[in-house]
N, C-alpha and C. Protein backbone atom coordinates (compact mmCIF):
# COMPACT_ATOMS: atom_id res chain seq x y z
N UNK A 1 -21.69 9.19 66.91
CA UNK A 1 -21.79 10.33 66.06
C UNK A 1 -20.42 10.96 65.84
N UNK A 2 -19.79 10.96 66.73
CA UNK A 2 -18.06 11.45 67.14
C UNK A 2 -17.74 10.65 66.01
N UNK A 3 -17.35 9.25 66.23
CA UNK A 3 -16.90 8.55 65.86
C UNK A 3 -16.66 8.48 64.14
N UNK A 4 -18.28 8.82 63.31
CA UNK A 4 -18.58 8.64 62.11
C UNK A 4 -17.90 9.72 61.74
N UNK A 5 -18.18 11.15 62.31
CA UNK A 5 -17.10 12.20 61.98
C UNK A 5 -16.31 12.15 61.68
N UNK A 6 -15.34 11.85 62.73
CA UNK A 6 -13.97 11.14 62.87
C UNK A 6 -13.20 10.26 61.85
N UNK A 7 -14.00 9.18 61.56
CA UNK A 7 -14.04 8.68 60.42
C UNK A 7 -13.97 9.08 59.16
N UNK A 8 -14.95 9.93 59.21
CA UNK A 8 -14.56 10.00 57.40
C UNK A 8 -14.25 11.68 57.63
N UNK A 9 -13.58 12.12 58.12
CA UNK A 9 -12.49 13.06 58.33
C UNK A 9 -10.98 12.18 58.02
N UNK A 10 -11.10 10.98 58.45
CA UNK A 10 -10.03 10.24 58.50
C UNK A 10 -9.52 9.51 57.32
N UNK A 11 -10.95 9.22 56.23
CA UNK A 11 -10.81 8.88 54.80
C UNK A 11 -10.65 10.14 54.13
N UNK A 12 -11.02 11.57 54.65
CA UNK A 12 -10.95 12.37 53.69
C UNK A 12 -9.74 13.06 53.56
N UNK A 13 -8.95 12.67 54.14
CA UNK A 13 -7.80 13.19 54.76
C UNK A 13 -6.99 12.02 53.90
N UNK A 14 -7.09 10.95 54.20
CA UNK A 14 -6.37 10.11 53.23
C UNK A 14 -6.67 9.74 51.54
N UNK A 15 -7.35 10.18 51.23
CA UNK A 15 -7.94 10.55 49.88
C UNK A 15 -7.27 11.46 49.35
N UNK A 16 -6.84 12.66 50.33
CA UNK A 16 -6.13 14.08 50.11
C UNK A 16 -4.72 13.36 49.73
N UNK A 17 -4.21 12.77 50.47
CA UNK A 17 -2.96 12.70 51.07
C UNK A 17 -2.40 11.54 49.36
N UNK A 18 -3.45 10.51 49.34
CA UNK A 18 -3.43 9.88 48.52
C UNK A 18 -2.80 10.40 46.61
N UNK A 19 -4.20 11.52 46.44
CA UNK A 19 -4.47 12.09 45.32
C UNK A 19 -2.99 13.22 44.81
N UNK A 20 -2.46 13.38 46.23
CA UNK A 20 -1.09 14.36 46.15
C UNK A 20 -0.07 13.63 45.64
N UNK A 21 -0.05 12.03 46.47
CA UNK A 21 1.19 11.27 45.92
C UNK A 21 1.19 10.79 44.61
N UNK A 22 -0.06 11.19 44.03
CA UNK A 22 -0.18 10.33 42.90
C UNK A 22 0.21 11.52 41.73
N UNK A 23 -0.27 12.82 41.85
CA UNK A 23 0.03 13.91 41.75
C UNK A 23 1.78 14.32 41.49
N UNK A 24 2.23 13.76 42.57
CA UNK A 24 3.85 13.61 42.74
C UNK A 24 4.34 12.94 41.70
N UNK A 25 3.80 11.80 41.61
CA UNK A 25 4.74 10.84 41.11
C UNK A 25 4.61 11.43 39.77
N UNK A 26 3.12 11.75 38.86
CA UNK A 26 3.70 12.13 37.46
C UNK A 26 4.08 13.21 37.35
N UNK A 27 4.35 14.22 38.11
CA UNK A 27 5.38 14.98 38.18
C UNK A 27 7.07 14.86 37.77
N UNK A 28 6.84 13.31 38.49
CA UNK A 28 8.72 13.28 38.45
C UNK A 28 8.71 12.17 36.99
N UNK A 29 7.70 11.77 37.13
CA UNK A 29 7.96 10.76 35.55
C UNK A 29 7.89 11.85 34.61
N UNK A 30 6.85 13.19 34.13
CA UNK A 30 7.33 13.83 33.76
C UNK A 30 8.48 14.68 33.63
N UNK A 31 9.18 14.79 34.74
CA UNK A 31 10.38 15.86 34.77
C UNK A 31 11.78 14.66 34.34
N UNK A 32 11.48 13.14 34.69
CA UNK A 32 12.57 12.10 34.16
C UNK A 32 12.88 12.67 32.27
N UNK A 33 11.39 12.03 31.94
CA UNK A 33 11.18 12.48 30.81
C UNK A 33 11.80 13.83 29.82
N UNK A 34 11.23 14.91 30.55
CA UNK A 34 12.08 16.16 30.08
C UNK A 34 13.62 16.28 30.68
N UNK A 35 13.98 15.39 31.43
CA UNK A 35 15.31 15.23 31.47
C UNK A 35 16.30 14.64 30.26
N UNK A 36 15.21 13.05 30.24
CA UNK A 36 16.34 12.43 28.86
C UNK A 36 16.46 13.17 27.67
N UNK A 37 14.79 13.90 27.26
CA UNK A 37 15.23 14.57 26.20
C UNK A 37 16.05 15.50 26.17
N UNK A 38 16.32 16.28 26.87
CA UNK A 38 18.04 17.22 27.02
C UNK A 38 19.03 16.54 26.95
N UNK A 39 18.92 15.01 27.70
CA UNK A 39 20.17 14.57 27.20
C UNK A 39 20.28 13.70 26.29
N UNK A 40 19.24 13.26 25.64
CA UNK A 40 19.33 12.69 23.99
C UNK A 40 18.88 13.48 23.26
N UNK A 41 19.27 14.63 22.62
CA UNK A 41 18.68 15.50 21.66
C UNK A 41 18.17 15.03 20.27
N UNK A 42 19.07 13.54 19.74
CA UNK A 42 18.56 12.78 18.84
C UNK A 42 17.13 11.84 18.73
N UNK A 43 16.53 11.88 20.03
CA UNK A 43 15.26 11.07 20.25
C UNK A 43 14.26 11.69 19.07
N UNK A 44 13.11 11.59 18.80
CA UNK A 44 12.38 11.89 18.00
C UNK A 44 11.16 12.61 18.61
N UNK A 45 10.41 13.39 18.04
CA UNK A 45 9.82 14.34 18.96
C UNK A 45 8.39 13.48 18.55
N UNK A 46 7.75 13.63 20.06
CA UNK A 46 6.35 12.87 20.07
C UNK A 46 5.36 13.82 19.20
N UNK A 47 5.18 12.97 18.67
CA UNK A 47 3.94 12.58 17.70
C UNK A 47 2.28 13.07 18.49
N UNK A 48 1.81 13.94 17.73
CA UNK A 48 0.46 14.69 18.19
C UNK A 48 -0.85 14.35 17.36
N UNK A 49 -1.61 13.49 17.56
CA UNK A 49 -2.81 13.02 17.07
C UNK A 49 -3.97 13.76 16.80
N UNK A 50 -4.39 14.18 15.97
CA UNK A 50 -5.72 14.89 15.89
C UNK A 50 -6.67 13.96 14.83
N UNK A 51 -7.95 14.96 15.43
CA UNK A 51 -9.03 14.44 14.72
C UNK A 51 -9.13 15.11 12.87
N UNK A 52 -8.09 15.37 12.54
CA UNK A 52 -8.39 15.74 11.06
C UNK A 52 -8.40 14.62 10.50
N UNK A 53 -9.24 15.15 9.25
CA UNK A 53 -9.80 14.02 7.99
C UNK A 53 -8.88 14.20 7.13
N UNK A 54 -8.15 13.48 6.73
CA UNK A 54 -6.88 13.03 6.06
C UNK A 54 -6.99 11.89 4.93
N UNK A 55 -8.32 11.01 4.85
CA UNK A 55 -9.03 10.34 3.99
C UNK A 55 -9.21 11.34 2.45
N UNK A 56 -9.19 12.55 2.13
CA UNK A 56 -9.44 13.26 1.27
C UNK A 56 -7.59 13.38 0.85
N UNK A 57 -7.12 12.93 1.49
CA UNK A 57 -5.34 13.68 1.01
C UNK A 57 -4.62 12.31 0.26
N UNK A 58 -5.27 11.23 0.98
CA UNK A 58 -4.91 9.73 0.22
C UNK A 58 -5.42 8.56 -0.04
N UNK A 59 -5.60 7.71 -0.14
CA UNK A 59 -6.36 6.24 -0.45
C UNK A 59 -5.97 5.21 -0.37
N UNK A 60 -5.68 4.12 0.43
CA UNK A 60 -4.92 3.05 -0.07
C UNK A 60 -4.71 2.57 -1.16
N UNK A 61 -5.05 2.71 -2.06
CA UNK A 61 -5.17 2.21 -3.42
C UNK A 61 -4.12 3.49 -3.66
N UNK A 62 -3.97 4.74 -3.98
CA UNK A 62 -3.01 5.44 -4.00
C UNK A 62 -1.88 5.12 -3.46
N UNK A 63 -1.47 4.90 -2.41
CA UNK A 63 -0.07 4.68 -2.01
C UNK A 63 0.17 2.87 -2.32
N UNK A 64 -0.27 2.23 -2.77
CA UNK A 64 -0.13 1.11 -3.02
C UNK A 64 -0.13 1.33 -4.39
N UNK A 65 -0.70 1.56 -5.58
CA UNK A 65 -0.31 1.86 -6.77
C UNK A 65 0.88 2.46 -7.22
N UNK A 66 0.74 3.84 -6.22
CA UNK A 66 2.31 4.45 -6.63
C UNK A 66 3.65 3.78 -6.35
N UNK A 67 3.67 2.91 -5.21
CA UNK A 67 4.53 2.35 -4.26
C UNK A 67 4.78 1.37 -5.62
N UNK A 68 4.17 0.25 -5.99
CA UNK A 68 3.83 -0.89 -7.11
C UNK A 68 4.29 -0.30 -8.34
N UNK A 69 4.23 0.94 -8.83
CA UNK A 69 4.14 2.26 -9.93
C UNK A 69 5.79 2.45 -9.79
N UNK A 70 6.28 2.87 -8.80
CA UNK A 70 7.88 3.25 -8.53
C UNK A 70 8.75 2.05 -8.99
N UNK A 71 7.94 0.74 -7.99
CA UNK A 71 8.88 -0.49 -8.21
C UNK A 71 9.30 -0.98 -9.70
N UNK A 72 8.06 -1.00 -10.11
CA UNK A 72 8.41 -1.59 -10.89
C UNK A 72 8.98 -0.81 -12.42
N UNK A 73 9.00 0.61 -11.89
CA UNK A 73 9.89 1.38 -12.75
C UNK A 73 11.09 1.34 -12.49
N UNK A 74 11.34 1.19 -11.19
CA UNK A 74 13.04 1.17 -10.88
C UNK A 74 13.16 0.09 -11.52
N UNK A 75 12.64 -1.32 -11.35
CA UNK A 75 13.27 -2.69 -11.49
C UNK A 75 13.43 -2.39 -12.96
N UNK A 76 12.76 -1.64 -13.99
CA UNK A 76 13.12 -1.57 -15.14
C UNK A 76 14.46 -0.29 -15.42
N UNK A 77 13.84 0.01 -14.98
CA UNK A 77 15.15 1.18 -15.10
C UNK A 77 16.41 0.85 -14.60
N UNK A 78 16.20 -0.34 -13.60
CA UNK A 78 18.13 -0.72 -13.73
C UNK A 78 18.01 -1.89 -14.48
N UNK A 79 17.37 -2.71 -14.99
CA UNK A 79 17.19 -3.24 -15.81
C UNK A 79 17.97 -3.27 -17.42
N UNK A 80 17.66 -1.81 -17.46
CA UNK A 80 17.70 -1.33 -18.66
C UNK A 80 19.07 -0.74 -18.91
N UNK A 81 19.51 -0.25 -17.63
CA UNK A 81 20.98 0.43 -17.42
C UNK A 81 22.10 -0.72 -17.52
N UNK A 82 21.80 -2.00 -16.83
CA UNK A 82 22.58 -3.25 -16.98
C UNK A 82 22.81 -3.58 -18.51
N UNK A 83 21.29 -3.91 -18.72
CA UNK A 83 21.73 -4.06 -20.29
C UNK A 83 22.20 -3.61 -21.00
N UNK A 84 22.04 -1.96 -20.98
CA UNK A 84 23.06 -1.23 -22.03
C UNK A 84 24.22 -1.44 -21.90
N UNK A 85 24.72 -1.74 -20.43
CA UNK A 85 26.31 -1.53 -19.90
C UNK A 85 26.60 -2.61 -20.62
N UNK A 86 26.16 -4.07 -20.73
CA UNK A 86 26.53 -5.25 -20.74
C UNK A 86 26.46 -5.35 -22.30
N UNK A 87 25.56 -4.42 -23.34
CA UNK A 87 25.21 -5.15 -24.83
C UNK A 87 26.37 -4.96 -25.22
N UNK A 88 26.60 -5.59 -26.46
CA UNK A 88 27.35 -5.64 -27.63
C UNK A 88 26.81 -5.56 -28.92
N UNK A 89 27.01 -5.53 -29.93
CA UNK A 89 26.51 -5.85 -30.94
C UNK A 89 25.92 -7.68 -31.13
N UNK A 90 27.31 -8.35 -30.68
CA UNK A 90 27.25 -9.88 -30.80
C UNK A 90 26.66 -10.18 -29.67
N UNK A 91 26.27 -9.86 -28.65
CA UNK A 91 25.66 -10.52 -27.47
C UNK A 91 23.91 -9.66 -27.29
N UNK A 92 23.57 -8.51 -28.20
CA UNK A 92 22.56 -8.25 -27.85
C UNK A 92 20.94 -8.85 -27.90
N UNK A 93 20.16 -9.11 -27.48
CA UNK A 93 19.34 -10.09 -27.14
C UNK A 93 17.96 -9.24 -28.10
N UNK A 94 16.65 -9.64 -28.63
CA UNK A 94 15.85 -9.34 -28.90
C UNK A 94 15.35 -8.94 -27.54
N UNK A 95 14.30 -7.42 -27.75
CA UNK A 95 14.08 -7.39 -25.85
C UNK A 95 12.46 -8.30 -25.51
N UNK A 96 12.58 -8.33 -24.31
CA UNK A 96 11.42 -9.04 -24.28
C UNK A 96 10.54 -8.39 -23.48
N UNK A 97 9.13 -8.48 -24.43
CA UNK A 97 8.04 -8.06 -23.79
C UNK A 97 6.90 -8.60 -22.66
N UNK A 98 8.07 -9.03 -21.90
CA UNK A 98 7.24 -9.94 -20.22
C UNK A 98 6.61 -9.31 -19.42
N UNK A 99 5.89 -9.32 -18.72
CA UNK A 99 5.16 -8.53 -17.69
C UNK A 99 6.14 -9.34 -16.51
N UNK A 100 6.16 -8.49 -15.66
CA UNK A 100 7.02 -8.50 -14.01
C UNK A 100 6.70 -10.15 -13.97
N UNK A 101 7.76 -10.19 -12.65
CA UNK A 101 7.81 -11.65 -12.39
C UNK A 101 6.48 -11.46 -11.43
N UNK A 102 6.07 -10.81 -10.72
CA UNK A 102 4.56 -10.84 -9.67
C UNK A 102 3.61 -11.44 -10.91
N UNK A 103 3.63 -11.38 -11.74
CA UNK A 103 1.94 -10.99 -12.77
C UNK A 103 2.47 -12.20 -13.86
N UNK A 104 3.31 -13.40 -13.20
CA UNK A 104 3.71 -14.09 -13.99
C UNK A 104 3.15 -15.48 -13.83
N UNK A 105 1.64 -16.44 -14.46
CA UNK A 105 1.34 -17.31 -13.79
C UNK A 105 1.86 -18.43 -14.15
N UNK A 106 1.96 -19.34 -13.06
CA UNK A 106 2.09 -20.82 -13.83
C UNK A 106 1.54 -21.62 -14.31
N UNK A 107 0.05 -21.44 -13.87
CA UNK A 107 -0.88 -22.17 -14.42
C UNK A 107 -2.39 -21.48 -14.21
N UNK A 108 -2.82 -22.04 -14.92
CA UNK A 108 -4.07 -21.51 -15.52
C UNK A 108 -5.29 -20.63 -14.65
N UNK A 109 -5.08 -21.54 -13.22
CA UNK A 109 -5.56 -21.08 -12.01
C UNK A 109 -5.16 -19.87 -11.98
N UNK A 110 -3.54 -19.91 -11.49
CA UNK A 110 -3.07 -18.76 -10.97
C UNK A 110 -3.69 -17.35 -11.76
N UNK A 111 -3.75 -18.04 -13.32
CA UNK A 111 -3.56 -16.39 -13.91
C UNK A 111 -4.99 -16.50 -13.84
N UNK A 112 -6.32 -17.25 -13.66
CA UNK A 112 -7.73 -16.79 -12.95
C UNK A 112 -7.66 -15.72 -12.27
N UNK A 113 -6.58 -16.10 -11.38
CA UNK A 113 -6.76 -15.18 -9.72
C UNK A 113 -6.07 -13.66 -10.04
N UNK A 114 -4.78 -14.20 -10.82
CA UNK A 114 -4.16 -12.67 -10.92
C UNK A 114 -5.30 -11.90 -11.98
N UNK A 115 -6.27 -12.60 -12.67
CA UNK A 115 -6.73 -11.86 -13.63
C UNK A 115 -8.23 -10.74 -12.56
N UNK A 116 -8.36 -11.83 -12.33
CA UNK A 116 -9.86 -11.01 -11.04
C UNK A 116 -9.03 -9.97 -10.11
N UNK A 117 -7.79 -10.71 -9.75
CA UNK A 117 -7.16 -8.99 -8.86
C UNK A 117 -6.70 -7.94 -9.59
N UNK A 118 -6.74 -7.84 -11.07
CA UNK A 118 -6.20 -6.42 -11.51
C UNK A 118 -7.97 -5.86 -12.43
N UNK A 119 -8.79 -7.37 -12.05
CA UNK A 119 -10.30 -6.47 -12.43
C UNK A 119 -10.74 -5.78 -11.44
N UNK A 120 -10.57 -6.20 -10.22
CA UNK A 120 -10.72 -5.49 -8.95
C UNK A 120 -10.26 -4.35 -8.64
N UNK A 121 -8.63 -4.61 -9.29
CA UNK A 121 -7.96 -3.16 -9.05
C UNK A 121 -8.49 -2.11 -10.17
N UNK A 122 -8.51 -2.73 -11.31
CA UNK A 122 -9.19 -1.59 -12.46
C UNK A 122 -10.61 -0.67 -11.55
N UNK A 123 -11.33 -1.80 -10.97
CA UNK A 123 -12.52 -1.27 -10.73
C UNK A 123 -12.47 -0.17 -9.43
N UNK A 124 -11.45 -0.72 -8.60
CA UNK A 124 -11.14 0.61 -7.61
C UNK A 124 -10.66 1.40 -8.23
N UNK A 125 -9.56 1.98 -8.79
CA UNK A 125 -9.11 2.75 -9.64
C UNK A 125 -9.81 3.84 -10.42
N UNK A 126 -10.89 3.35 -11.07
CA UNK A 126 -12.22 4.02 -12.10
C UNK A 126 -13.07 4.55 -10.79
N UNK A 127 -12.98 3.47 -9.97
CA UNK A 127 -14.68 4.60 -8.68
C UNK A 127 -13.47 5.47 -8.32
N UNK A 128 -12.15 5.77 -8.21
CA UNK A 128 -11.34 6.60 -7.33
C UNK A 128 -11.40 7.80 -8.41
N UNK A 129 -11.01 7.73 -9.40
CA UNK A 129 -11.13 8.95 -10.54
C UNK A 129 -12.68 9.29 -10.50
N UNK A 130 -13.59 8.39 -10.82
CA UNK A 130 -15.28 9.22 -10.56
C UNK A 130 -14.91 10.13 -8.68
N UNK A 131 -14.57 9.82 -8.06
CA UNK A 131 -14.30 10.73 -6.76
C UNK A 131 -13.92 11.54 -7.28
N UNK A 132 -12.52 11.67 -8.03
CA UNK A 132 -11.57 12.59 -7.90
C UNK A 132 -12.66 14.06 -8.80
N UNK A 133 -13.24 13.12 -10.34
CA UNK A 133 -13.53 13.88 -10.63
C UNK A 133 -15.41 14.74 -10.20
N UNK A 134 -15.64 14.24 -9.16
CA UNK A 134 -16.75 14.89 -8.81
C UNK A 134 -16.27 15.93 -8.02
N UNK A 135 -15.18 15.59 -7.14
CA UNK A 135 -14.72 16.86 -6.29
C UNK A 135 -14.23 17.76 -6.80
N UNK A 136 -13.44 17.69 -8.45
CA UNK A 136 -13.19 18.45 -9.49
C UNK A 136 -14.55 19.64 -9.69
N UNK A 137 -15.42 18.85 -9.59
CA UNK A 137 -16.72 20.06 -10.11
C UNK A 137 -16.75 20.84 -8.89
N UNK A 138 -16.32 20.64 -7.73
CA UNK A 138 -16.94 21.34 -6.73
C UNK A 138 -15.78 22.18 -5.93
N UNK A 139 -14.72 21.73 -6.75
CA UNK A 139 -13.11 22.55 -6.16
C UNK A 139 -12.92 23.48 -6.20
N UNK A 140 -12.54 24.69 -5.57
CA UNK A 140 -11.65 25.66 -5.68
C UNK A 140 -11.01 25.82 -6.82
N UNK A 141 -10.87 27.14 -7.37
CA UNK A 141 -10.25 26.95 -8.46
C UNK A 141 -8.47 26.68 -8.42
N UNK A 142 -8.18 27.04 -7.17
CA UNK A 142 -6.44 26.92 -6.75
C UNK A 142 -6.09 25.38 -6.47
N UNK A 143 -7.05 24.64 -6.53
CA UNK A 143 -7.04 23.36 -6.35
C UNK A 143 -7.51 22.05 -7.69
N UNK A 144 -7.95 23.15 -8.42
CA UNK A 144 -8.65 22.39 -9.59
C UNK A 144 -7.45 21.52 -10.47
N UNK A 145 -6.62 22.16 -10.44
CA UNK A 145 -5.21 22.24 -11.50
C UNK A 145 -4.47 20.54 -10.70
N UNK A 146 -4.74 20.79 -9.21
CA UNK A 146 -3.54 19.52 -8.92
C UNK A 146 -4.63 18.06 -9.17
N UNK A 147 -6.01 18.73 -8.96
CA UNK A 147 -7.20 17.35 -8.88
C UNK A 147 -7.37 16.74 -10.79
N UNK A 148 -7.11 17.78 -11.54
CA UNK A 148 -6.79 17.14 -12.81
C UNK A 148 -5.54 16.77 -13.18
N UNK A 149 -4.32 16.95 -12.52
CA UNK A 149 -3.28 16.15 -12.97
C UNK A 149 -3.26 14.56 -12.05
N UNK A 150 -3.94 14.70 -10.66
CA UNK A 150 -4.49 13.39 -10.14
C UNK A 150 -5.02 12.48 -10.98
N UNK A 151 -6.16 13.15 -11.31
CA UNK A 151 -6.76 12.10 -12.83
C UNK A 151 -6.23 11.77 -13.75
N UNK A 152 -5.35 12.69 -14.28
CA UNK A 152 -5.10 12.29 -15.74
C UNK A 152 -3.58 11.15 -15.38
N UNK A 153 -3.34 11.15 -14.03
CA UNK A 153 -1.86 10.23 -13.60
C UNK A 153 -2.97 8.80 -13.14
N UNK A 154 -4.54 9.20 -12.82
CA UNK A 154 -5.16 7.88 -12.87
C UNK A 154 -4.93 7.11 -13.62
N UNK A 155 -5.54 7.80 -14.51
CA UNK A 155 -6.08 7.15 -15.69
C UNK A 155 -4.91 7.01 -16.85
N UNK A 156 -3.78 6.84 -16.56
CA UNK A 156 -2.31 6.43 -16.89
C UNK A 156 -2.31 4.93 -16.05
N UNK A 157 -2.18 4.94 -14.94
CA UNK A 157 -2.23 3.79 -14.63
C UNK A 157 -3.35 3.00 -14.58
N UNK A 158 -4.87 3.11 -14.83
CA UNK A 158 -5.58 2.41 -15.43
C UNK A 158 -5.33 1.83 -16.65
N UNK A 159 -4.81 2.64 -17.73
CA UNK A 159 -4.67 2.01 -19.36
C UNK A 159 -3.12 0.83 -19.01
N UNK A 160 -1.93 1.38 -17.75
CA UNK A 160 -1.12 0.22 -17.65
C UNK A 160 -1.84 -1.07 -17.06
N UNK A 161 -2.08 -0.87 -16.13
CA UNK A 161 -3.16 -1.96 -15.22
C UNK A 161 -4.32 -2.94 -16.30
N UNK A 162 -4.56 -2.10 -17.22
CA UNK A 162 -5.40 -2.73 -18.13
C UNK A 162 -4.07 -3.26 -19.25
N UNK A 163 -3.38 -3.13 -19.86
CA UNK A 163 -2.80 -3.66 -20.30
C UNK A 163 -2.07 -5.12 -19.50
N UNK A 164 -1.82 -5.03 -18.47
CA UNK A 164 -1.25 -6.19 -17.69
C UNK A 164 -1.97 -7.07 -17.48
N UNK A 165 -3.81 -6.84 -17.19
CA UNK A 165 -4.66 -7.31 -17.36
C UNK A 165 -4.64 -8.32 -18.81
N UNK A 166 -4.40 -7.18 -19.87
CA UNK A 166 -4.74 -7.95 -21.66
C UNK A 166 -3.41 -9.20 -21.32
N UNK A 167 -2.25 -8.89 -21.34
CA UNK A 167 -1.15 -9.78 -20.76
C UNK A 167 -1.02 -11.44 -20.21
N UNK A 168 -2.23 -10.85 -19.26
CA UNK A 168 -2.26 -12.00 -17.94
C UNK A 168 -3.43 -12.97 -18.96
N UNK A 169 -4.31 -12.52 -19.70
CA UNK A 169 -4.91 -12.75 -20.20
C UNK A 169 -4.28 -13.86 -21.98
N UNK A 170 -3.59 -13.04 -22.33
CA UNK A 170 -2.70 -13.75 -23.58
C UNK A 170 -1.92 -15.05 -22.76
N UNK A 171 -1.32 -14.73 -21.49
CA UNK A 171 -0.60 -15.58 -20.92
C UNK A 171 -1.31 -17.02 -20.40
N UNK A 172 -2.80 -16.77 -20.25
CA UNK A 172 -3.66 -18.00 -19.74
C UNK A 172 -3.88 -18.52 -20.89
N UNK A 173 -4.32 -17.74 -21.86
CA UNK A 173 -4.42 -18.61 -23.17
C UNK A 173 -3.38 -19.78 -23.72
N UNK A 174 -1.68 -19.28 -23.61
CA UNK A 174 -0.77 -20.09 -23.91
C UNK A 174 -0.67 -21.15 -22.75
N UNK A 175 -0.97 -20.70 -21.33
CA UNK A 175 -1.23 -21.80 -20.53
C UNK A 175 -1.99 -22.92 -20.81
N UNK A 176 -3.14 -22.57 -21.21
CA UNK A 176 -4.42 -23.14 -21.27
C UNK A 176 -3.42 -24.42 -22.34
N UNK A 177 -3.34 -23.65 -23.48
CA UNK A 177 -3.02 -24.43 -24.89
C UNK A 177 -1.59 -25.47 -24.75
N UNK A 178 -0.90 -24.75 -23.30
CA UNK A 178 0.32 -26.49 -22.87
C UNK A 178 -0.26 -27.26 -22.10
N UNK A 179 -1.14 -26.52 -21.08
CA UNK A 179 -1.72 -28.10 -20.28
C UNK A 179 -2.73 -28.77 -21.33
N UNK A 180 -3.36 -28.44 -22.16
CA UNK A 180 -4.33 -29.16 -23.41
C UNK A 180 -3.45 -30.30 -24.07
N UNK A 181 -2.21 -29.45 -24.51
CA UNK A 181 -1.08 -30.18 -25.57
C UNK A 181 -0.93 -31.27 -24.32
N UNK A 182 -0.40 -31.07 -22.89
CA UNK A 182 0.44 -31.87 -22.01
C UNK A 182 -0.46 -33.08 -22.08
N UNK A 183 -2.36 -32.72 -21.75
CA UNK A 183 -3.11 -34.19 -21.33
C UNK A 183 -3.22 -34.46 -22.70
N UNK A 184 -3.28 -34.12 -24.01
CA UNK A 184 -3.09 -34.84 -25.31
C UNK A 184 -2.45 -35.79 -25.35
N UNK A 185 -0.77 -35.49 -25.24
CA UNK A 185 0.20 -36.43 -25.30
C UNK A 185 0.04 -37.15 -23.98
N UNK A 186 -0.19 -36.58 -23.02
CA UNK A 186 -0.32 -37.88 -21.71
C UNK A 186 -1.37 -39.20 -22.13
N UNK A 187 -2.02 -38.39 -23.07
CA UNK A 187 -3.44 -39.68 -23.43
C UNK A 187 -3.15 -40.36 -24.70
N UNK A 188 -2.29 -39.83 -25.36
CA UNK A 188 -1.48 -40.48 -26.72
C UNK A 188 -0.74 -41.66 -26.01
N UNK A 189 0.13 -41.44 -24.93
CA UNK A 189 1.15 -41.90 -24.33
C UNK A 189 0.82 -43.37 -23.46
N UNK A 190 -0.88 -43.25 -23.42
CA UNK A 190 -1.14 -44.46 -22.42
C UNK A 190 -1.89 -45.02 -23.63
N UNK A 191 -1.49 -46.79 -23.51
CA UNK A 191 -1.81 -47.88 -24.40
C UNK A 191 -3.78 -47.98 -24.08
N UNK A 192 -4.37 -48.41 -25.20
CA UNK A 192 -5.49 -48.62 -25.03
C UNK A 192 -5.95 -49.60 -24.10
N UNK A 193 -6.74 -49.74 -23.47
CA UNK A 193 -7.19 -50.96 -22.87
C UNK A 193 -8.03 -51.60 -23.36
């Protein structure tokens, strides 16, 4: 009976003793910690996670449009700055109306695929404006003003997106009509048997 006492007096005691050192130690990993940052004042300050809904502030399809939206305005816009620097009267070129090198197919396949990914994107795009504009009916009025310039910058890049679409579309056609011409003459080209 002594004994069992004894015993777990003897675990409870080392449980104590245990729970302190452990106690200790993140003590000093914390105080390491608030050490370096005093002496790297350039470190970056940790980052605090919460449970806010932040799904209402952006969309993937938003930062991937705009991101896609920027690029390919810059690539034109120095584009456009080169060329002026560089025209002449005698060297100036008719301009050309190409869609980006991304949205450029080689064959008939390809522009299948690019054509179903900007129907896809049209179609996210249109359910993202039906969002935008249902939450429009139900907004604040201090908020109404930024949720209709959201839309109306949608539905700007829907009518581009749909045009690149019409594009990709003219572009399979002329595909279509060289691989037709190519197995023509490939079948002109082989002797009858």
């Amino acid at each position: 009976m002594k004994q069992s006492y004894l015993s777990r007096l003897a675990l409870l005691l080392g449980i104590a003793l245990a729970s302190c050192g452990f106690a200790v130690a993140q003590d000093n990993s914390a105080n390491k910690t608030q050490s370096t940052e005093k002496k790297n004042p350039s470190a970056k300050a940790k980052k605090t996670w919460t449970d806010d809904d932040v799904s209402a502030l952006h969309s993937p399809a938003d930062s991937y449009k705009d991101q896609r939206q920027t690029q390919v305005q810059s690539a034109g816009d120095a584009a456009r700055n080169s060329a002026e620097a560089q025209d002449t009267p005698a060297t100036k070129e008719p301009p050309r109306n190409k869609p980006p090198l991304l949205s450029d197919p080689k064959t008939v396949e390809s522009a299948d695929k690019m054509i179903a990914w900007e129907d896809r994107d049209i179609a996210a795009q249109e359910e993202f404006v039906i969002r935008l504009k249902t939450q429009l009916e139900s907004a604040p009025l201090e908020d109404r003003d930024h949720l209709q310039k959201l839309i109306i910058e949608h539905q700007k890049i829907i009518a581009d997106t749909r045009s690149e679409r019409d594009g990709l579309v003219a572009q399979k056609k002329v595909l279509a009509k060289k691989s037709a011409a190519a197995s023509d003459s490939a079948n002109a080209a082989q002797p009858p048997q």
